[in-house]
C-alpha atoms as a PDB file:
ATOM      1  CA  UNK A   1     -12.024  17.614  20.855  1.00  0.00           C
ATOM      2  CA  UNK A   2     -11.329  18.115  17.256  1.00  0.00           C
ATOM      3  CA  UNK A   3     -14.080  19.158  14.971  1.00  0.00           C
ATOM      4  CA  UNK A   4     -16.636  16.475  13.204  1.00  0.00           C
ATOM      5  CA  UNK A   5     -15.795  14.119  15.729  1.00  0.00           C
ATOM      6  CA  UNK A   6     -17.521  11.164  15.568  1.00  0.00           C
ATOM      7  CA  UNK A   7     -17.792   7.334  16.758  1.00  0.00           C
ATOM      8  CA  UNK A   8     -18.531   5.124  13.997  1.00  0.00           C
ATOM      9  CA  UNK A   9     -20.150   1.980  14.965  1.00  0.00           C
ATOM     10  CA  UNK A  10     -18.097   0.701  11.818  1.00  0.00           C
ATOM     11  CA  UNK A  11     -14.875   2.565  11.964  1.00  0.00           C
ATOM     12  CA  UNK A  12     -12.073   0.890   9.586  1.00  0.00           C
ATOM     13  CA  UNK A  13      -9.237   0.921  12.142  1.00  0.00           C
ATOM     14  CA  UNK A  14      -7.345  -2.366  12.060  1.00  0.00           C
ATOM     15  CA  UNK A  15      -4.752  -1.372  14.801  1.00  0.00           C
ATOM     16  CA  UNK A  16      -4.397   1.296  17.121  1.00  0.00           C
ATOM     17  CA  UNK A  17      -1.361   1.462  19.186  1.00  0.00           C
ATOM     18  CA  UNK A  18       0.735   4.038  21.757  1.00  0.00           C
ATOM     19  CA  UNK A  19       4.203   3.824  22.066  1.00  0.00           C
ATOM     20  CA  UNK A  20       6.306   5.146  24.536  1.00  0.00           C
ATOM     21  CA  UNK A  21      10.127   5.145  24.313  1.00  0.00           C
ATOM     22  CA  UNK A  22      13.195   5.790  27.093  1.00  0.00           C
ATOM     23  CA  UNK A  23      16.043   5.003  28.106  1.00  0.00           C
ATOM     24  CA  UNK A  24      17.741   1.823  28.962  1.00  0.00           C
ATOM     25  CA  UNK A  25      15.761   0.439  32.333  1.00  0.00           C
ATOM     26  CA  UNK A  26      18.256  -2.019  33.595  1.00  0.00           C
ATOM     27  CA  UNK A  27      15.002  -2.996  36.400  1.00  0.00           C
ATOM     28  CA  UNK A  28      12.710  -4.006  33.271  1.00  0.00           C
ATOM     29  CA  UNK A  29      15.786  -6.609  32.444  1.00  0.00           C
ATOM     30  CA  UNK A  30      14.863  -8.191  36.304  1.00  0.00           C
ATOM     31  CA  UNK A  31      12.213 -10.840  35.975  1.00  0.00           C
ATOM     32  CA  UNK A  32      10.932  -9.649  39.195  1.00  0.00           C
ATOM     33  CA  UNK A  33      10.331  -5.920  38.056  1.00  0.00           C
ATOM     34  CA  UNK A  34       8.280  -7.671  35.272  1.00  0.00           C
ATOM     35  CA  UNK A  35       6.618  -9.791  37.351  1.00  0.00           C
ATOM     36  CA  UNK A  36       5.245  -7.168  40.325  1.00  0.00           C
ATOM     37  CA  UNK A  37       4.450  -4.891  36.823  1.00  0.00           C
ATOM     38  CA  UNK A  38       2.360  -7.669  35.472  1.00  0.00           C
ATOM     39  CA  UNK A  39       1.060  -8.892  38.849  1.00  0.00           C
ATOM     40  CA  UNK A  40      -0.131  -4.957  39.422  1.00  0.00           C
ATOM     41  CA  UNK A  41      -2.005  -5.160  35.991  1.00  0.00           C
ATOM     42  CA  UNK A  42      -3.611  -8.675  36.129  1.00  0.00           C
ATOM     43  CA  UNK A  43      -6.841  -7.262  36.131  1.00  0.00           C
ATOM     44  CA  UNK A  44      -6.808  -5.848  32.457  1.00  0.00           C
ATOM     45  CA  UNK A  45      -4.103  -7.720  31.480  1.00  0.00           C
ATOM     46  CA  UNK A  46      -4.177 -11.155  33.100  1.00  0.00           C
ATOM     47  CA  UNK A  47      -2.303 -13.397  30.209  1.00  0.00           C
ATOM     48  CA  UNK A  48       1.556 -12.971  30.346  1.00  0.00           C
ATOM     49  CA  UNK A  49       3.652 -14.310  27.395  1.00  0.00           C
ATOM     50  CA  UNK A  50       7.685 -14.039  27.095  1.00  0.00           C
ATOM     51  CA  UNK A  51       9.140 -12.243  24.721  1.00  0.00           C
ATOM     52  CA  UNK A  52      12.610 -12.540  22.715  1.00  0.00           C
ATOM     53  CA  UNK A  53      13.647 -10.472  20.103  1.00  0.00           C
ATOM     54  CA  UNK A  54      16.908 -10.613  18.109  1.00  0.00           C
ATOM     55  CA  UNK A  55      18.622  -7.488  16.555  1.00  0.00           C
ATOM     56  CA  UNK A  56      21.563  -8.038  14.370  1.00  0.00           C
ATOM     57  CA  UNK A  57      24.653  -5.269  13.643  1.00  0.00           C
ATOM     58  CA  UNK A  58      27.153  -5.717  11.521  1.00  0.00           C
ATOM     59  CA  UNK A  59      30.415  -4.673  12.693  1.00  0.00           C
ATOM     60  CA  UNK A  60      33.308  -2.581  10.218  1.00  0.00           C
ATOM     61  CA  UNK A  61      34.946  -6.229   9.950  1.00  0.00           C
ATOM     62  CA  UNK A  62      31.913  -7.482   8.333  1.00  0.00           C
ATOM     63  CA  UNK A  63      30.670  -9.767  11.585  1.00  0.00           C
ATOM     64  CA  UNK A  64      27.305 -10.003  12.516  1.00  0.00           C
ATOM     65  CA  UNK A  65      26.556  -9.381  16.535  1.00  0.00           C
ATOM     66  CA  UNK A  66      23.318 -10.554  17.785  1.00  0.00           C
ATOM     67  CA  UNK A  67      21.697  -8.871  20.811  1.00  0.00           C
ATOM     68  CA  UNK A  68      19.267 -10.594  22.826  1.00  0.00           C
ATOM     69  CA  UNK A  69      16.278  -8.204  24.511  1.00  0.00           C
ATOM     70  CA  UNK A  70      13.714 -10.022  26.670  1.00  0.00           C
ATOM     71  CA  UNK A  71      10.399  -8.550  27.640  1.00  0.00           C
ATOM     72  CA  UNK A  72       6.823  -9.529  28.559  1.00  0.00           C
ATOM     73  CA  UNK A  73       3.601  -9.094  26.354  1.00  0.00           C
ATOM     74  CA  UNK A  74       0.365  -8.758  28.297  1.00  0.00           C
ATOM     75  CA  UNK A  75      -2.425  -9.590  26.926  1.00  0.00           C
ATOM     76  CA  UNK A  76      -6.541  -9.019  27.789  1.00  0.00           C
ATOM     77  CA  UNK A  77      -8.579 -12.172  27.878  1.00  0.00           C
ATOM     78  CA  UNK A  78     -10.034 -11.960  23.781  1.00  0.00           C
ATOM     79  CA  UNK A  79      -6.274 -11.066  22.451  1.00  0.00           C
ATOM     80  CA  UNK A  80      -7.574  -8.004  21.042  1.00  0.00           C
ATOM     81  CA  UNK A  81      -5.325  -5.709  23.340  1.00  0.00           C
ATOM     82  CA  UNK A  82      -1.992  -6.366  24.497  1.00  0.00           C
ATOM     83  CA  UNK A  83       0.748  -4.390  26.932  1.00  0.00           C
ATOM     84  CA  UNK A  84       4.862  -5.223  25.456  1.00  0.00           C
ATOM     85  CA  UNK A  85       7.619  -4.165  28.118  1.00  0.00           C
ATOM     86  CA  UNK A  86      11.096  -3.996  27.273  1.00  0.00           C
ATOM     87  CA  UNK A  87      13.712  -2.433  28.673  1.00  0.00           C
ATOM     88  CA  UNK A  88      13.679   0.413  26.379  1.00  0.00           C
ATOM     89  CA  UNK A  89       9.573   0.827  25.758  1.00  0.00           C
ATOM     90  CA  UNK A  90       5.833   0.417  26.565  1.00  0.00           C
ATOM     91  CA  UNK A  91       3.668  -0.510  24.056  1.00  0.00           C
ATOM     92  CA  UNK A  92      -0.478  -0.444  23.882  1.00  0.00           C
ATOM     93  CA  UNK A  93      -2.089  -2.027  20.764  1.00  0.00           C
ATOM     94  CA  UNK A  94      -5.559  -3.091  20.106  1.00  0.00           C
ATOM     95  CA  UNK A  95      -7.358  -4.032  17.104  1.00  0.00           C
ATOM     96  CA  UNK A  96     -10.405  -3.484  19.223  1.00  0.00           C
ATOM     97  CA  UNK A  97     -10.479   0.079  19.643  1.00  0.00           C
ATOM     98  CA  UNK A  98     -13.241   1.516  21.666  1.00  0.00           C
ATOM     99  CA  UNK A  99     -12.470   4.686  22.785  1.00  0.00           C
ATOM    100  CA  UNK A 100      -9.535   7.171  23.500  1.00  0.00           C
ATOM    101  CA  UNK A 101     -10.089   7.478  26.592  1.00  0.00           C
ATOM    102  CA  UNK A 102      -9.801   3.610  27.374  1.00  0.00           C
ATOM    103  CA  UNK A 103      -6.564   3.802  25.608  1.00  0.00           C
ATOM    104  CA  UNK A 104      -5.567   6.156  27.996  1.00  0.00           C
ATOM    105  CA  UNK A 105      -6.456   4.806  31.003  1.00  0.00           C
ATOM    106  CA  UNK A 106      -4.587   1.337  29.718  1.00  0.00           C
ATOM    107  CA  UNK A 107      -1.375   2.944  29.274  1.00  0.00           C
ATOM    108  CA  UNK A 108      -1.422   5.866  32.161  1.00  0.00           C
ATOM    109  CA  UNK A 109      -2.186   2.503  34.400  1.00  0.00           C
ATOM    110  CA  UNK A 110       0.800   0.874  32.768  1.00  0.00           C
ATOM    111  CA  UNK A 111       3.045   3.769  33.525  1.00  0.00           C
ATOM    112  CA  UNK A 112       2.165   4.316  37.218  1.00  0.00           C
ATOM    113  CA  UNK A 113       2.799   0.453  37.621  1.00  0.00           C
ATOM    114  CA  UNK A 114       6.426   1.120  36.655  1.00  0.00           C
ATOM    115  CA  UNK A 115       6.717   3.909  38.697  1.00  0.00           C
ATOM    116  CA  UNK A 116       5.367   2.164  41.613  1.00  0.00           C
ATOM    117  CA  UNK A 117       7.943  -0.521  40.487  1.00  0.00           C
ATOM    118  CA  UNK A 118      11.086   2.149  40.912  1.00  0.00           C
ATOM    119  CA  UNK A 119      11.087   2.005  36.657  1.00  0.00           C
ATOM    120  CA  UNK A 120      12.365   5.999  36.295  1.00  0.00           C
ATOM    121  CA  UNK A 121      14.001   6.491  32.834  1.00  0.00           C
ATOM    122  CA  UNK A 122      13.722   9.386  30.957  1.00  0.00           C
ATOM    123  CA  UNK A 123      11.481   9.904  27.880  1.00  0.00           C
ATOM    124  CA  UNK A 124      12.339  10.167  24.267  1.00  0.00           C
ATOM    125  CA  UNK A 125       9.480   9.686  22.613  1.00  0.00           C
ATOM    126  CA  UNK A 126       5.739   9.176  23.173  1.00  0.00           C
ATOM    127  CA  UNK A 127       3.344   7.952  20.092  1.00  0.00           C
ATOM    128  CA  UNK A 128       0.138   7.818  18.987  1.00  0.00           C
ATOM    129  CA  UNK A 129      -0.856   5.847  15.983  1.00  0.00           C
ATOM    130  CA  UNK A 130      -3.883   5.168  14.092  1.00  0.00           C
ATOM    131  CA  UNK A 131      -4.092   2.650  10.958  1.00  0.00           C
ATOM    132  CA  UNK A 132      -7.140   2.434   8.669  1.00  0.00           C
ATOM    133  CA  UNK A 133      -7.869  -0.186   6.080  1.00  0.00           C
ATOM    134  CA  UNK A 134     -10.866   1.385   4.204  1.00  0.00           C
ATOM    135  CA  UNK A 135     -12.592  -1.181   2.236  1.00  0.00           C
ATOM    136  CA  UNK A 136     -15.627  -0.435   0.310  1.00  0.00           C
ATOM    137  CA  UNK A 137     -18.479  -2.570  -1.097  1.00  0.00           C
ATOM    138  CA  UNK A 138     -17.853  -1.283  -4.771  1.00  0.00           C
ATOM    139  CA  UNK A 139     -15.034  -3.174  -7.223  1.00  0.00           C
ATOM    140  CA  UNK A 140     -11.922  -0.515  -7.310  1.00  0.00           C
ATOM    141  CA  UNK A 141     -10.122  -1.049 -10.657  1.00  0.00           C
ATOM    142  CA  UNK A 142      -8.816   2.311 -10.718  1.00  0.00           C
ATOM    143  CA  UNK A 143      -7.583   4.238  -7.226  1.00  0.00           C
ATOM    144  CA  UNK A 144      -8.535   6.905  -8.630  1.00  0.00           C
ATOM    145  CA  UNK A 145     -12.021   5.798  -7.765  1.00  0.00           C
ATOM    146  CA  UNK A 146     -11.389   6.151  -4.422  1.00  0.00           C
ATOM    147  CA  UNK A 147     -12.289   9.943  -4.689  1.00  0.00           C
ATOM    148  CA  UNK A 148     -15.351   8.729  -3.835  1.00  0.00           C
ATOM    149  CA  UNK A 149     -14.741   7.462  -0.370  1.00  0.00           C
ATOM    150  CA  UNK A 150     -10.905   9.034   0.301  1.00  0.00           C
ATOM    151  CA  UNK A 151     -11.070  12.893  -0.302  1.00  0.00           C
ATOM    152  CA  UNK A 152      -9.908  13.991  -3.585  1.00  0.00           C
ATOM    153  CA  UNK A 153      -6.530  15.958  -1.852  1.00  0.00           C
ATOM    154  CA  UNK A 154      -5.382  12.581  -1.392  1.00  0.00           C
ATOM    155  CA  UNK A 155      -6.092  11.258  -4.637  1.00  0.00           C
ATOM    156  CA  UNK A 156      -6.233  14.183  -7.165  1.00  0.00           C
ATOM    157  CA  UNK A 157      -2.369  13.960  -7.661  1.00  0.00           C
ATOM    158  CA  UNK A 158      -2.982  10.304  -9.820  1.00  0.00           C
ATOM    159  CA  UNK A 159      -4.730  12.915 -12.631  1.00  0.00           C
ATOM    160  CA  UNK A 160      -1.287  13.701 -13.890  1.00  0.00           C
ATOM    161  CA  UNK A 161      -0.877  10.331 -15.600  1.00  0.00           C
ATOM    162  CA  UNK A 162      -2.822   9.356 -18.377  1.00  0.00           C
ATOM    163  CA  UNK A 163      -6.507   9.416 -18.410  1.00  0.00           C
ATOM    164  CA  UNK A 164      -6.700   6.356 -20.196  1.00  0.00           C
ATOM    165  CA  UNK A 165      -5.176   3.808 -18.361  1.00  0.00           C
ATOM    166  CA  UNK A 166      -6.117   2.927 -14.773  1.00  0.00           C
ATOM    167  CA  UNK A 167      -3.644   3.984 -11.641  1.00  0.00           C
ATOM    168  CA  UNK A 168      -2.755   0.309 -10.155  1.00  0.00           C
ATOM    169  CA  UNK A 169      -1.309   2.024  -6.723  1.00  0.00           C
ATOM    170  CA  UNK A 170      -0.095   4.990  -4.870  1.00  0.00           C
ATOM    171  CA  UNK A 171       1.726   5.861  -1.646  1.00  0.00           C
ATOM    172  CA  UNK A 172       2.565   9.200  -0.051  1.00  0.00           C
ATOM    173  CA  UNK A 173       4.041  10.199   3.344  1.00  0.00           C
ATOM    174  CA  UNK A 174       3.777  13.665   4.990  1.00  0.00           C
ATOM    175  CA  UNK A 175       5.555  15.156   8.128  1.00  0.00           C
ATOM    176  CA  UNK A 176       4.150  17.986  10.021  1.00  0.00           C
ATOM    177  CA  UNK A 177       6.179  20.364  12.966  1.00  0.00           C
ATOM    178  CA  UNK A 178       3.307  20.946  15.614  1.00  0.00           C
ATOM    179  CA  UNK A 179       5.764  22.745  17.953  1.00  0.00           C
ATOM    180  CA  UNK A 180       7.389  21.968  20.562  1.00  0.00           C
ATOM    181  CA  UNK A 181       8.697  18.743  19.969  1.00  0.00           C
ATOM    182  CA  UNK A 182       5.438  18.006  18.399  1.00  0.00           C
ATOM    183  CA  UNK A 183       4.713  16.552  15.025  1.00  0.00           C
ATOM    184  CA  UNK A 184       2.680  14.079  12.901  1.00  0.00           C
ATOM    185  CA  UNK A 185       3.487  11.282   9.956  1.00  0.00           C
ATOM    186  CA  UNK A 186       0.704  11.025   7.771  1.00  0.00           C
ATOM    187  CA  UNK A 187       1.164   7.652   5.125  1.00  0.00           C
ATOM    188  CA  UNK A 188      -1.800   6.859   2.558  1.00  0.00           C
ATOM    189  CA  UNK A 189      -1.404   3.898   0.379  1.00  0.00           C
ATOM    190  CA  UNK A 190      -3.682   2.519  -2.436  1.00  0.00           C
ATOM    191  CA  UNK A 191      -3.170  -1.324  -1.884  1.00  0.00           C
ATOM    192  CA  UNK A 192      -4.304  -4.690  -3.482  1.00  0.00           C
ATOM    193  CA  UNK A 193      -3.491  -7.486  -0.939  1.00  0.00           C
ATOM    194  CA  UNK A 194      -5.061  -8.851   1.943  1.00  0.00           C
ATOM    195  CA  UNK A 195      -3.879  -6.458   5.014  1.00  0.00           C
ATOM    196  CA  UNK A 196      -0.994  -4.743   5.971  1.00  0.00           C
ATOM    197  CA  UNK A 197      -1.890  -4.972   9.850  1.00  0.00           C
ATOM    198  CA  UNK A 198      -1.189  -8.729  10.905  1.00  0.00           C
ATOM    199  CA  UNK A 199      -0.703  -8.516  14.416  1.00  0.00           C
ATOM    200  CA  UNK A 200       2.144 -10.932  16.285  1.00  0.00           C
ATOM    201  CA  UNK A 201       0.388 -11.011  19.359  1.00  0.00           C
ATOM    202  CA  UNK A 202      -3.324 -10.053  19.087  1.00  0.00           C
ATOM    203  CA  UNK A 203      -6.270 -11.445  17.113  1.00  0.00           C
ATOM    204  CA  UNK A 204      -7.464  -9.204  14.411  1.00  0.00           C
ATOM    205  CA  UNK A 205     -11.648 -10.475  12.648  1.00  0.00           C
ATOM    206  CA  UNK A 206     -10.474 -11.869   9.064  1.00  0.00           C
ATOM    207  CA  UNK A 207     -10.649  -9.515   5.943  1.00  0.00           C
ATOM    208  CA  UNK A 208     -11.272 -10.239   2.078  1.00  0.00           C
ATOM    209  CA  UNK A 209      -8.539  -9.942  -0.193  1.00  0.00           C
ATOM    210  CA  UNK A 210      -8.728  -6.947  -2.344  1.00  0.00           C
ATOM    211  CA  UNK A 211      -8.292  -3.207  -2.980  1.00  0.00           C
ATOM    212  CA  UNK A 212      -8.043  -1.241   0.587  1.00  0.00           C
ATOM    213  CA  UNK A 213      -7.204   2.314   1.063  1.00  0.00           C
ATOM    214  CA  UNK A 214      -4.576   2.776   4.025  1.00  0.00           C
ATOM    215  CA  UNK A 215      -5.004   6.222   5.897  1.00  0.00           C
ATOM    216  CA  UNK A 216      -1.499   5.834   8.747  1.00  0.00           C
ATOM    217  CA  UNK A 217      -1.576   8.789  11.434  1.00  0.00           C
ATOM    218  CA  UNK A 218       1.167   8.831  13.623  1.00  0.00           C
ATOM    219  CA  UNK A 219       0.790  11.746  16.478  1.00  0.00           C
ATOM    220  CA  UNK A 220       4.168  11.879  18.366  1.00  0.00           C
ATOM    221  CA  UNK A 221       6.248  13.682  21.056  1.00  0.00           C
ATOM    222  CA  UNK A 222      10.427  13.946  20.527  1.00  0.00           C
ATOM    223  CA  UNK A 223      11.981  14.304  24.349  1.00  0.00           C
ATOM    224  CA  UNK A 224      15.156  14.307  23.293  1.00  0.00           C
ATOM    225  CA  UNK A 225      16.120  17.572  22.351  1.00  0.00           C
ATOM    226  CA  UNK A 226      14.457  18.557  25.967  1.00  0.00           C
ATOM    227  CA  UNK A 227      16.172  18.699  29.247  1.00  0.00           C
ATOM    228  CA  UNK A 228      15.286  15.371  31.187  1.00  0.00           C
ATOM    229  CA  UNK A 229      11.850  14.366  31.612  1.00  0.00           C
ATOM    230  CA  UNK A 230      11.622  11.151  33.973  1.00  0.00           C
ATOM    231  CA  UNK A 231       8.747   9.086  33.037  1.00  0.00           C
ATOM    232  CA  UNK A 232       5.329   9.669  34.422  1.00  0.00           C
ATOM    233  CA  UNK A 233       1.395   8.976  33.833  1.00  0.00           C
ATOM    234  CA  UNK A 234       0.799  12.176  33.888  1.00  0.00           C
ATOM    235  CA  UNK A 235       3.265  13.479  30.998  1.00  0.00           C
ATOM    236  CA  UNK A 236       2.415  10.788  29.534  1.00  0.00           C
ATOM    237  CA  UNK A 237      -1.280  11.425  29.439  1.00  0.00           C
ATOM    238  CA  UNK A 238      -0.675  14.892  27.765  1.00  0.00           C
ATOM    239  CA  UNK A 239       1.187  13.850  25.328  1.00  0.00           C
ATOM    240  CA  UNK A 240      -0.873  11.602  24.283  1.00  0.00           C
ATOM    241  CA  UNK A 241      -3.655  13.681  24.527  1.00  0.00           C
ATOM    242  CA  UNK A 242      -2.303  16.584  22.714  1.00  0.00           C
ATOM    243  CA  UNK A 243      -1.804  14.811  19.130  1.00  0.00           C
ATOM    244  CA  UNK A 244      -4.565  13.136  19.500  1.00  0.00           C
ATOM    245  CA  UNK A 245      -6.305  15.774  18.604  1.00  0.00           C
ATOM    246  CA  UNK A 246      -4.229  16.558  15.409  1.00  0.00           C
ATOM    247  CA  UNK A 247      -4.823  12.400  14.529  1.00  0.00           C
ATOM    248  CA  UNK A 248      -8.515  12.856  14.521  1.00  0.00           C
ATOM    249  CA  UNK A 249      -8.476  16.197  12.507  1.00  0.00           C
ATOM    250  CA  UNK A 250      -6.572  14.727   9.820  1.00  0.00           C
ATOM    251  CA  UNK A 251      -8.513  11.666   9.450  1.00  0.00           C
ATOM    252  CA  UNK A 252     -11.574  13.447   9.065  1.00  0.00           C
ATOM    253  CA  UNK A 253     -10.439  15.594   6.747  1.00  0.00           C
ATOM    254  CA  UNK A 254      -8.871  12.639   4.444  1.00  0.00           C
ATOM    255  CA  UNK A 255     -12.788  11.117   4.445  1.00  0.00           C
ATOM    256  CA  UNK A 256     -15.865  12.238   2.168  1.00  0.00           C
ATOM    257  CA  UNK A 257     -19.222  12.220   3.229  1.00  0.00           C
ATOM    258  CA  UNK A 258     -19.982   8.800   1.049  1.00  0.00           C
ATOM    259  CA  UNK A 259     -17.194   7.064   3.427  1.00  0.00           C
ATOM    260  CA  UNK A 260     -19.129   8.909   6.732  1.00  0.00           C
ATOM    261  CA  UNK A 261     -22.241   7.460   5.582  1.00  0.00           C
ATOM    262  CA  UNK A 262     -20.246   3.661   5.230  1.00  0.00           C
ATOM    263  CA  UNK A 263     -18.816   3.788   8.592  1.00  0.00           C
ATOM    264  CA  UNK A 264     -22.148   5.113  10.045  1.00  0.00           C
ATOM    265  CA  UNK A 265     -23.868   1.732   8.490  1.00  0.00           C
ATOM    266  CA  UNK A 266     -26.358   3.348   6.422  1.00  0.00           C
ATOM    267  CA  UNK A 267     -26.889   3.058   2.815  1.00  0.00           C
ATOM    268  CA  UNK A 268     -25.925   6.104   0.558  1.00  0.00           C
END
């Protein structure tokens, strides 16, 4: 647990996802490797859609080579949570986000059905990532208003300009080392559009144009410095476990007690 945890019944996460990368899996190129992995995870997942991706690399000559990769998204019955295999990664997202612990059990299941199906790369990265879209009930014509709602470490930098003309935008990234192959992207972004979470796969409840604050955690795990880890639930699991912790820290630290009392439901 991290401290000031809490469940808001009206959290502003728009997508939650976990990623987790490794090497080339010729099996998860097989149709039936994808098929016994989706067959073994009907019961969550029981919608199967192909997938096709392109990527595009130009060569010293100037030509453009195309590479096909085929996967497999999975998909719950409401769209709001969806499973992507390729040969190279597992993806989780949801834009339905319940709990961590349901996220876990999603993609520790996902990982012991590729075991099961003889899918045995090694790891180079696992991720965790959490994206907010706070949107408040108040006109923002200057982010620097959003000290009210986004604490004013986030925020206080805009001051340097000048005091009498509003701040139209602002975006930041920070990278922490947690150790050990450990670390953590943090992105805030003052925005003025309708979302920058629009799903491919899943459905996502409709938002109002207008000024959002963005609040992007992104826990992670680098394997590749390591000697080989071979993919398993249980690594997995800590992993993902580990920075979540630093996630939910940061986000309730970026927060003031006027956003707390938003999420919660109740008036200030």
């Amino acid at each position: 647990m991290y401290p000031n945890r809490e469940v808001f019944p009206n959290a502003p996460l728009a997508l939650v996802a976990a990623e987790v990368r490794f090497t080339d899996s010729a099996r998860l190129r097989q149709q039936q490797t994808k098929d016994d992995i989706a067959i073994a995870l009907e019961d969550r997942f029981p919608f199967a859609e192909p997938l096709q991706q392109a990527n595009f690399h130009l060569t010293l000559g100037g030509s453009a080579q195309v590479q096909e990769r085929l996967g497999v998204v999975l998909k719950n019955s409401s769209s709001t949570e969806s499973l992507t295999l390729m040969s190279e990664s597992l993806t989780y997202e949801t834009t339905a986000y319940h709990s961590f612990e349901e996220l876990l059990t999603a993609i520790t299941t996902a990982c012991d059905a590729l075991v099961e199906a003889k899918v045995l790369p090694a790891l180079q990265r696992v991720g965790l990532r959490y994206i907010d879209e706070v949107r408040v009930p108040e006109t923002v014509d200057d982010v620097r208003q959003w000290s009210r709602w986004i604490d004013e470490r986030l925020v206080g930098h805009l001051w340097v300009g000048p005091e009498d003309f509003p701040a139209t935008s602002t975006q930041t990234i920070s990278t922490y080392d947690l150790g050990e192959g450990r670390g953590l992207n943090v992105r805030c972004a003052a925005l003025d559009q309708g979302s920058i979470v629009v799903p491919q796969h899943l459905k996502r409840a409709a938002v109002e144009s207008g000024p959002f604050f963005v609040l992007d955690f992104d826990g992670f795990r680098d394997f590749t410095r390591l000697d080989t880890v071979q993919l398993s639930a249980e690594v997995v699991s800590d992993s993902l476990s580990v920075v979540h912790v630093p996630c939910g820290t940061a986000f309730q630290r970026s927060i003031t007690d006027e956003a707390r009392t938003l999420f919660r439901g109740e008036r200030s």
